[in-house]
N, C-alpha and C. Protein backbone atom coordinates (compact mmCIF):
# COMPACT_ATOMS: atom_id res chain seq x y z
N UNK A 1 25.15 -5.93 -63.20
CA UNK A 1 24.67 -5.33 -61.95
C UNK A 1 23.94 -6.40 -61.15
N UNK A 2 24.36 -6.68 -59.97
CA UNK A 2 23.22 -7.22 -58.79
C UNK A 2 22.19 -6.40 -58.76
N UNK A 3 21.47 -7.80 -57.84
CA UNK A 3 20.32 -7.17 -57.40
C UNK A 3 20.45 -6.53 -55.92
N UNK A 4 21.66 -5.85 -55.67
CA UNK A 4 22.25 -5.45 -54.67
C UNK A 4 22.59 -4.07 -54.90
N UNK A 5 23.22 -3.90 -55.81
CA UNK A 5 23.47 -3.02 -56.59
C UNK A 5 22.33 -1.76 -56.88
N UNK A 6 22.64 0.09 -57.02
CA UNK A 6 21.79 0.56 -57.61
C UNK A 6 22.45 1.07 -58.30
N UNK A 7 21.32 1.87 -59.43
CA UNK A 7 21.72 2.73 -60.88
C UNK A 7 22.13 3.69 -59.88
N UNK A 8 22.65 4.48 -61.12
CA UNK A 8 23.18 6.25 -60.85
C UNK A 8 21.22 7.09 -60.22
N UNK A 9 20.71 6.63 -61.30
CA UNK A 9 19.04 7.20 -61.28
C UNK A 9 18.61 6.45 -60.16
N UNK A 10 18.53 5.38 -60.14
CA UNK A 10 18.11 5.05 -58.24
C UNK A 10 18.63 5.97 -57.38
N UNK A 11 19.74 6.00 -57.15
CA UNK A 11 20.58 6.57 -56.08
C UNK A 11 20.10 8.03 -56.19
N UNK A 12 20.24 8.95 -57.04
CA UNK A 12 19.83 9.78 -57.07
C UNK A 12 18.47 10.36 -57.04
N UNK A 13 17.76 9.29 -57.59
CA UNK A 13 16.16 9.45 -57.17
C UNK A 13 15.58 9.19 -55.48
N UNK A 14 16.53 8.60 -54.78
CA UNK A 14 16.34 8.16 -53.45
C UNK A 14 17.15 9.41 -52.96
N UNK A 15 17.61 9.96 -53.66
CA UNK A 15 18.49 11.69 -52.84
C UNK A 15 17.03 12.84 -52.77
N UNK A 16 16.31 12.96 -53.99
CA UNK A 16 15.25 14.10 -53.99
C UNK A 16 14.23 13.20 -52.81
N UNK A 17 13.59 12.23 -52.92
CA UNK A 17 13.12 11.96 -52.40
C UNK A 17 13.14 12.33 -50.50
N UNK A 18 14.44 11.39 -50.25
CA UNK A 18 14.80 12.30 -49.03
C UNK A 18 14.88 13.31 -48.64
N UNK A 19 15.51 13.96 -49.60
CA UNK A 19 15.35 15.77 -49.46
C UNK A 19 13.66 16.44 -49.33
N UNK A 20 12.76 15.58 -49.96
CA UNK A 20 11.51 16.08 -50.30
C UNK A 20 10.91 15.76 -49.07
N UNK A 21 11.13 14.93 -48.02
CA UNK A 21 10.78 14.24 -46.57
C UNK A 21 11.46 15.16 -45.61
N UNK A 22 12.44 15.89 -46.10
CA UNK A 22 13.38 16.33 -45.27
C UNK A 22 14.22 15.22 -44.14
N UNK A 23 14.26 14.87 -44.79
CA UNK A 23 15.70 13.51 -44.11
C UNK A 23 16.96 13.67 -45.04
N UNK A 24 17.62 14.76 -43.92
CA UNK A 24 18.79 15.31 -44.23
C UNK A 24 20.00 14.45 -44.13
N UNK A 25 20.21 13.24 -42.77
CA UNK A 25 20.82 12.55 -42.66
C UNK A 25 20.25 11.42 -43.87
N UNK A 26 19.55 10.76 -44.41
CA UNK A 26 19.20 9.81 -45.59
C UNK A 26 20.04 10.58 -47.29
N UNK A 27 19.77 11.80 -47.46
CA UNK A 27 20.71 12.72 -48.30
C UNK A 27 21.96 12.40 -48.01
N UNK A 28 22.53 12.80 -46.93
CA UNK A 28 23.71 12.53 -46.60
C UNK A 28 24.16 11.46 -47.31
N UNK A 29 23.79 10.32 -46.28
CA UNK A 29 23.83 9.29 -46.84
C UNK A 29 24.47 8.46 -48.08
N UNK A 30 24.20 9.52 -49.10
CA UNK A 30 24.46 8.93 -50.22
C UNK A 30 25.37 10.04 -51.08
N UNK A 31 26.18 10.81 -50.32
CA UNK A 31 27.06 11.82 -50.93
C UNK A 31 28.19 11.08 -50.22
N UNK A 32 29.27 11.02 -51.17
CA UNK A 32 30.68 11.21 -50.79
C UNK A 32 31.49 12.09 -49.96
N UNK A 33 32.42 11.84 -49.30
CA UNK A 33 32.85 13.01 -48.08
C UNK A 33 33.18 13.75 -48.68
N UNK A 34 33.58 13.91 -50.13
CA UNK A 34 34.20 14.77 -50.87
C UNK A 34 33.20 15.35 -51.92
N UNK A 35 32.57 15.61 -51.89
CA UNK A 35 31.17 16.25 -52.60
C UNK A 35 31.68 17.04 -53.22
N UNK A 36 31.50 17.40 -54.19
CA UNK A 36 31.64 18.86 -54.87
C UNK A 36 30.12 19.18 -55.25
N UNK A 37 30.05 20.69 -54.84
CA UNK A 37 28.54 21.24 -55.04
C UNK A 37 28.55 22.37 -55.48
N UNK A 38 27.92 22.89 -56.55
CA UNK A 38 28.01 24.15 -57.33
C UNK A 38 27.22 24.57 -57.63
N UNK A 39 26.66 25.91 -57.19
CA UNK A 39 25.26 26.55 -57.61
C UNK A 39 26.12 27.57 -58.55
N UNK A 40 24.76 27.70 -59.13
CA UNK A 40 25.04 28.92 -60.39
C UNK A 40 24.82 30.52 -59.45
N UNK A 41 25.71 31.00 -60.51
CA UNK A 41 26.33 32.32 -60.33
C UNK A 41 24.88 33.45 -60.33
N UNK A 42 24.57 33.87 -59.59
CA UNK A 42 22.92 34.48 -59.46
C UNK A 42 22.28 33.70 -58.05
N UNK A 43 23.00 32.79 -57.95
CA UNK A 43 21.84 32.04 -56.52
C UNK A 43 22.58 32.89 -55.46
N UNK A 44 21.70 32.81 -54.42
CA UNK A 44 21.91 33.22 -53.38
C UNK A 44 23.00 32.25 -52.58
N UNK A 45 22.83 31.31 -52.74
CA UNK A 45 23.94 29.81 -52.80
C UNK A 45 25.32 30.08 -53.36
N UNK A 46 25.40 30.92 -54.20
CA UNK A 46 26.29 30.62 -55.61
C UNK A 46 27.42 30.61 -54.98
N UNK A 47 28.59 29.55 -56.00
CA UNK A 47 30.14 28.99 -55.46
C UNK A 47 29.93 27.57 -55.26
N UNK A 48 31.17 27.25 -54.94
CA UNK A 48 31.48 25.78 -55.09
C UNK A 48 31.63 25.34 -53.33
N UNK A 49 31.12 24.14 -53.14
CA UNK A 49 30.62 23.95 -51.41
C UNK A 49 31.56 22.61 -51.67
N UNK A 50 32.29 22.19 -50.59
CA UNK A 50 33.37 20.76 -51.22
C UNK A 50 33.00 20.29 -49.42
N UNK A 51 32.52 19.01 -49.86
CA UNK A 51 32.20 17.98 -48.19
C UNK A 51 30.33 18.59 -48.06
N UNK A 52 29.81 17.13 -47.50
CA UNK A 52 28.57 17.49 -47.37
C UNK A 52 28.36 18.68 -45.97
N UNK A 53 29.40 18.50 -45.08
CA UNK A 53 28.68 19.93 -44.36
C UNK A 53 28.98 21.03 -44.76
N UNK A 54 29.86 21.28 -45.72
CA UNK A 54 29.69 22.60 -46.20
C UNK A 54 28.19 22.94 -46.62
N UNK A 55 27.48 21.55 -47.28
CA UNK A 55 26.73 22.00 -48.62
C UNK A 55 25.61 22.31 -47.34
N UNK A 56 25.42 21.34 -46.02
CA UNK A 56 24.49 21.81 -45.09
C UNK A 56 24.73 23.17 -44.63
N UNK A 57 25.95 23.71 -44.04
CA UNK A 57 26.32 24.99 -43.44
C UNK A 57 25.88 26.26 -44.51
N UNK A 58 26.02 25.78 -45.18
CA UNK A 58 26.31 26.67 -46.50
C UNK A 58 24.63 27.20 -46.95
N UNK A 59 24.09 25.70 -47.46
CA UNK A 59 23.03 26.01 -48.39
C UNK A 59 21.10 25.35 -47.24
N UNK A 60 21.39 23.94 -46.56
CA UNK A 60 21.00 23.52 -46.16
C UNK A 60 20.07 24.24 -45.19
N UNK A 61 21.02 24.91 -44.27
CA UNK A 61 20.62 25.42 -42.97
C UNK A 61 20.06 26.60 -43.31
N UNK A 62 20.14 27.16 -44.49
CA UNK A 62 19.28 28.12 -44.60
C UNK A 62 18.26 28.11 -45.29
N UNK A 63 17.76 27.14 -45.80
CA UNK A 63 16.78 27.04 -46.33
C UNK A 63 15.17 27.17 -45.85
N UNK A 64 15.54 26.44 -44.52
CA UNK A 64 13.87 26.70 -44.13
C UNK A 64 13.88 28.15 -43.43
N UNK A 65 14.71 28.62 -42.78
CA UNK A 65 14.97 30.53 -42.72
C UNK A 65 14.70 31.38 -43.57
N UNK A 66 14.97 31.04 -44.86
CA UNK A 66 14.86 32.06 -45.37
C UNK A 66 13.70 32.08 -46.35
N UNK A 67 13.25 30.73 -46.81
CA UNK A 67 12.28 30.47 -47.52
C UNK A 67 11.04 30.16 -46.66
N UNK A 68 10.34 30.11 -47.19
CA UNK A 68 8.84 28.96 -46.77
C UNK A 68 8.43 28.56 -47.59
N UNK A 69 8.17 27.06 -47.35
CA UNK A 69 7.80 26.26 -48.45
C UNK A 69 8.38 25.73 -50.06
N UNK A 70 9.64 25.73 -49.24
CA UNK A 70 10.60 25.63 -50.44
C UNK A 70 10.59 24.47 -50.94
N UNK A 71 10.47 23.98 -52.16
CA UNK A 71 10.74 22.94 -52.84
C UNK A 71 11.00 22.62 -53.62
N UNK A 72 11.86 21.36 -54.04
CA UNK A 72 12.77 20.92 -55.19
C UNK A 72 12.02 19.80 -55.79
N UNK A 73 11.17 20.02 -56.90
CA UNK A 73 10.80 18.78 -57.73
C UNK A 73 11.28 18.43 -58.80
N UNK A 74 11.88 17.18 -58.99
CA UNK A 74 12.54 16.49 -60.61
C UNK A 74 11.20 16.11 -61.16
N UNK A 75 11.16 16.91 -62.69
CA UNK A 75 10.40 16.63 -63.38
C UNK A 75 10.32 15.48 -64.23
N UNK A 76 11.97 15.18 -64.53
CA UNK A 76 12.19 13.95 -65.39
C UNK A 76 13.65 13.79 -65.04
N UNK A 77 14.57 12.88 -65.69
CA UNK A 77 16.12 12.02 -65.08
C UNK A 77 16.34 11.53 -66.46
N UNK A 78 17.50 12.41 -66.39
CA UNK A 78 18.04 11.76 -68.03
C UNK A 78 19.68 11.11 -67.49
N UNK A 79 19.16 9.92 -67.79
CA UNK A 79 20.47 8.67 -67.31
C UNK A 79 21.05 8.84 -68.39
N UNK A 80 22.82 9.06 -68.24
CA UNK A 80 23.73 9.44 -68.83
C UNK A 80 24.77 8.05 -67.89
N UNK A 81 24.53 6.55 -67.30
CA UNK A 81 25.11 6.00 -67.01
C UNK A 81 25.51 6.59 -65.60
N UNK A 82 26.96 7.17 -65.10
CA UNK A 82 27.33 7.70 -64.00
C UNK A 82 26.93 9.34 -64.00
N UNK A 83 26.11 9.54 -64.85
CA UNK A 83 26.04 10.90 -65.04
C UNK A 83 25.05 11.15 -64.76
N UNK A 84 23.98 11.83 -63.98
CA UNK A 84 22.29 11.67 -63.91
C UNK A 84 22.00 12.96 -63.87
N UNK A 85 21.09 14.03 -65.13
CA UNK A 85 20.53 15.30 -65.19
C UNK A 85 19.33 15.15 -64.53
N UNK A 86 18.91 16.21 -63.60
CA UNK A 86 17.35 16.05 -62.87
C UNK A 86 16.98 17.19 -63.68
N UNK A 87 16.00 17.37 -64.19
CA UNK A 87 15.09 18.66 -64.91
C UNK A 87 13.74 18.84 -63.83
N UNK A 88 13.69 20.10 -63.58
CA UNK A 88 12.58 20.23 -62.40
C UNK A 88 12.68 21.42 -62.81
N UNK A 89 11.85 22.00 -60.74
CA UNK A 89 11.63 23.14 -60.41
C UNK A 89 11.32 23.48 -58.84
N UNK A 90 11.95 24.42 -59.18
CA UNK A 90 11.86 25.09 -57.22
C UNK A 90 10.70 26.33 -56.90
N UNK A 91 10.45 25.67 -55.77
CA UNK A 91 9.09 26.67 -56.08
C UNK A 91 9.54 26.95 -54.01
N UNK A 92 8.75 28.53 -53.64
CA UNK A 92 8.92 28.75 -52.65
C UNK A 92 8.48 30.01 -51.99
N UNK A 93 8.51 30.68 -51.16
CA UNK A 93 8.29 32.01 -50.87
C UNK A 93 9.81 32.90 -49.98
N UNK A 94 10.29 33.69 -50.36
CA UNK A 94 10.86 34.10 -49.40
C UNK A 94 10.39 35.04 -48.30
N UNK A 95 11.04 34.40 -47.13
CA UNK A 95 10.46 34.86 -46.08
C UNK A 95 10.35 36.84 -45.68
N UNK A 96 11.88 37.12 -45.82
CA UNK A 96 11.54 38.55 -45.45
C UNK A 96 10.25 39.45 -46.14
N UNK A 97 10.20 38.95 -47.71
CA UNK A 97 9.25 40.02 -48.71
C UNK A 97 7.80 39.03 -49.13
N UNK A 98 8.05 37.70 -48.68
CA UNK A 98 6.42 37.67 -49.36
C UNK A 98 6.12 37.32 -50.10
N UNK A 99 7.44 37.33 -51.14
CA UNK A 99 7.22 36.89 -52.86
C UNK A 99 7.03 35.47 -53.08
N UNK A 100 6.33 34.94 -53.83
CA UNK A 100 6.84 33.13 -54.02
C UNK A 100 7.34 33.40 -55.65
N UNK A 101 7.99 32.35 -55.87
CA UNK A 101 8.27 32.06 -56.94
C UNK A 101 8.62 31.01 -57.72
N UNK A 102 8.46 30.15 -58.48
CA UNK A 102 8.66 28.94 -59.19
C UNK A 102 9.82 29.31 -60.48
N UNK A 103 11.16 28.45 -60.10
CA UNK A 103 11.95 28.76 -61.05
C UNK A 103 12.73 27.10 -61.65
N UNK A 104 12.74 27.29 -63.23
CA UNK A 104 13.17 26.22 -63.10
C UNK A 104 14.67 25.36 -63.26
N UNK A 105 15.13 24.43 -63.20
CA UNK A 105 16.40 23.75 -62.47
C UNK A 105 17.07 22.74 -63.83
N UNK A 106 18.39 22.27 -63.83
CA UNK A 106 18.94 21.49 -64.32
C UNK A 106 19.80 21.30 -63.34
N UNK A 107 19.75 20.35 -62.90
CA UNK A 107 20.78 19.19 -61.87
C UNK A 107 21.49 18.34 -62.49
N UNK A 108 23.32 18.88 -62.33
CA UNK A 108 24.03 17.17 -63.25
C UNK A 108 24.56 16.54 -61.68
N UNK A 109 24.44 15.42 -61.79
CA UNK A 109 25.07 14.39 -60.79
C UNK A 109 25.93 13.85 -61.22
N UNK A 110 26.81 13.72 -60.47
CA UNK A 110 27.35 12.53 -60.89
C UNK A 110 28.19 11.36 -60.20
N UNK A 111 27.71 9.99 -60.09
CA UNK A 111 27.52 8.76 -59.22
C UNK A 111 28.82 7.99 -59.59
N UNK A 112 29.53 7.71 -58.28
CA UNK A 112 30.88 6.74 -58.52
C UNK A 112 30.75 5.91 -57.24
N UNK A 113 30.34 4.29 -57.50
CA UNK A 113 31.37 3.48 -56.25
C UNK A 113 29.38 3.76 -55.76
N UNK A 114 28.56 4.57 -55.81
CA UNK A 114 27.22 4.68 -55.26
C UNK A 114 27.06 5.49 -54.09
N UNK A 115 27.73 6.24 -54.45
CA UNK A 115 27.59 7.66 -54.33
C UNK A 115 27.91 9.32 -55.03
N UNK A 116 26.55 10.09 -54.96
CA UNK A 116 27.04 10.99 -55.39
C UNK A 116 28.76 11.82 -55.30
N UNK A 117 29.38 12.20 -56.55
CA UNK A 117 30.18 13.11 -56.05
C UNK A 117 30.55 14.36 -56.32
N UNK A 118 29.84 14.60 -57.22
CA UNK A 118 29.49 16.10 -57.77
C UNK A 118 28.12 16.25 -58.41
N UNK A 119 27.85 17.23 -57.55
CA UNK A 119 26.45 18.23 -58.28
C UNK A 119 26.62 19.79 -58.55
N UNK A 120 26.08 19.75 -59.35
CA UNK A 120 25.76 20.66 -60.21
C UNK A 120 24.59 21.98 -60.64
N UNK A 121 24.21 22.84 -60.14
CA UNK A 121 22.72 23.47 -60.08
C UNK A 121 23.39 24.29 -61.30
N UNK A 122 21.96 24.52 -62.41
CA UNK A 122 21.90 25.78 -63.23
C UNK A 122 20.42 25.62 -63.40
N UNK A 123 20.01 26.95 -62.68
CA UNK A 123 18.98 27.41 -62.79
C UNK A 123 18.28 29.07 -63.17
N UNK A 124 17.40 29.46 -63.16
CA UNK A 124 17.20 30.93 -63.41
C UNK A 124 17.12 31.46 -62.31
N UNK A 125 18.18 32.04 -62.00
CA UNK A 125 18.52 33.00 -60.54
C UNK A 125 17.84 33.96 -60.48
N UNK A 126 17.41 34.51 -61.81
CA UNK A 126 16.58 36.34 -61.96
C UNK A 126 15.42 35.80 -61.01
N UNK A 127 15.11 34.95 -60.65
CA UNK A 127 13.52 34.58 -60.52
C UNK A 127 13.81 34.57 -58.76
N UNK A 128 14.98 33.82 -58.35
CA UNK A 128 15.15 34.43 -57.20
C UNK A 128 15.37 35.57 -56.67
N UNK A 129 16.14 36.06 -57.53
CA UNK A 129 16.57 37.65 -57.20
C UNK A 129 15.43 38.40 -56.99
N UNK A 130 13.56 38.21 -58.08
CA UNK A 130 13.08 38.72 -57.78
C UNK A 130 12.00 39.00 -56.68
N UNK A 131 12.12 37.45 -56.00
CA UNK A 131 11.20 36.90 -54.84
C UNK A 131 12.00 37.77 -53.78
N UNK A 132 13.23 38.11 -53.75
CA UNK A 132 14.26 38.38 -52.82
C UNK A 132 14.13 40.45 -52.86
N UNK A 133 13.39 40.76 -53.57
CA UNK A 133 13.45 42.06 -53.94
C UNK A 133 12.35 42.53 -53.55
């Protein structure tokens, strides 16, 4: 590797980060036009989103609508080479009811050429469902 060059865990650690700034175009950035994005079956998200504006149209644009104070923190990054797991947690309120809730996340990535091209969400959806109720 150069010193030109980044890991799978750089690249992907420079994705939460941006996301955590909200620099949506810097996210971008570092996804492939061909993204594959998959939330688990229980999210309000849930299904497979293919190209980063789906994953904006889709998941992006509704986020600060429907939540407040939504956020995605990686707790730790288990480097698997091109493979990168984020272990965290999303914490947030939804807007119509009031509820907040902290639920937590497994993120698989996975980095080709230095860029993401598939992600992966499995998280505990009950916990949304119940902020949402």
């Amino acid at each position: 590797m150069t010193t030109t060059q980044k890991t799978a865990v750089q690249i992907v650690r420079a994705v939460y980060e941006a996301f955590g700034r909200g620099d949506i175009p810097a996210v971008l950035s570092h996804w492939h036009p061909d993204i594959t994005w998959i939330e688990s079956e229980g999210s309000p998200y849930a299904g497979t989103h293919t190209g980063p504006q789906a994953v904006v149209d889709g998941i992006f644009a509704d986020l600060p609508v429907t939540w407040t104070g939504f956020t995605v923190t990686p707790d730790e990054y288990i480097d698997a080479g091109d493979t990168v797991v984020a272990l965290g947690h999303f914490t947030g309120a939804y807007t119509a009811t009031g509820k907040s809730f902290r639920a937590r996340f497994a993120h698989i990535l996975r980095v080709r050429d230095g860029l993401v091209t598939a992600f992966e969400s499995v998280a505990d959806t009950k916990l949304f469902a119940d902020a949402m109720s």
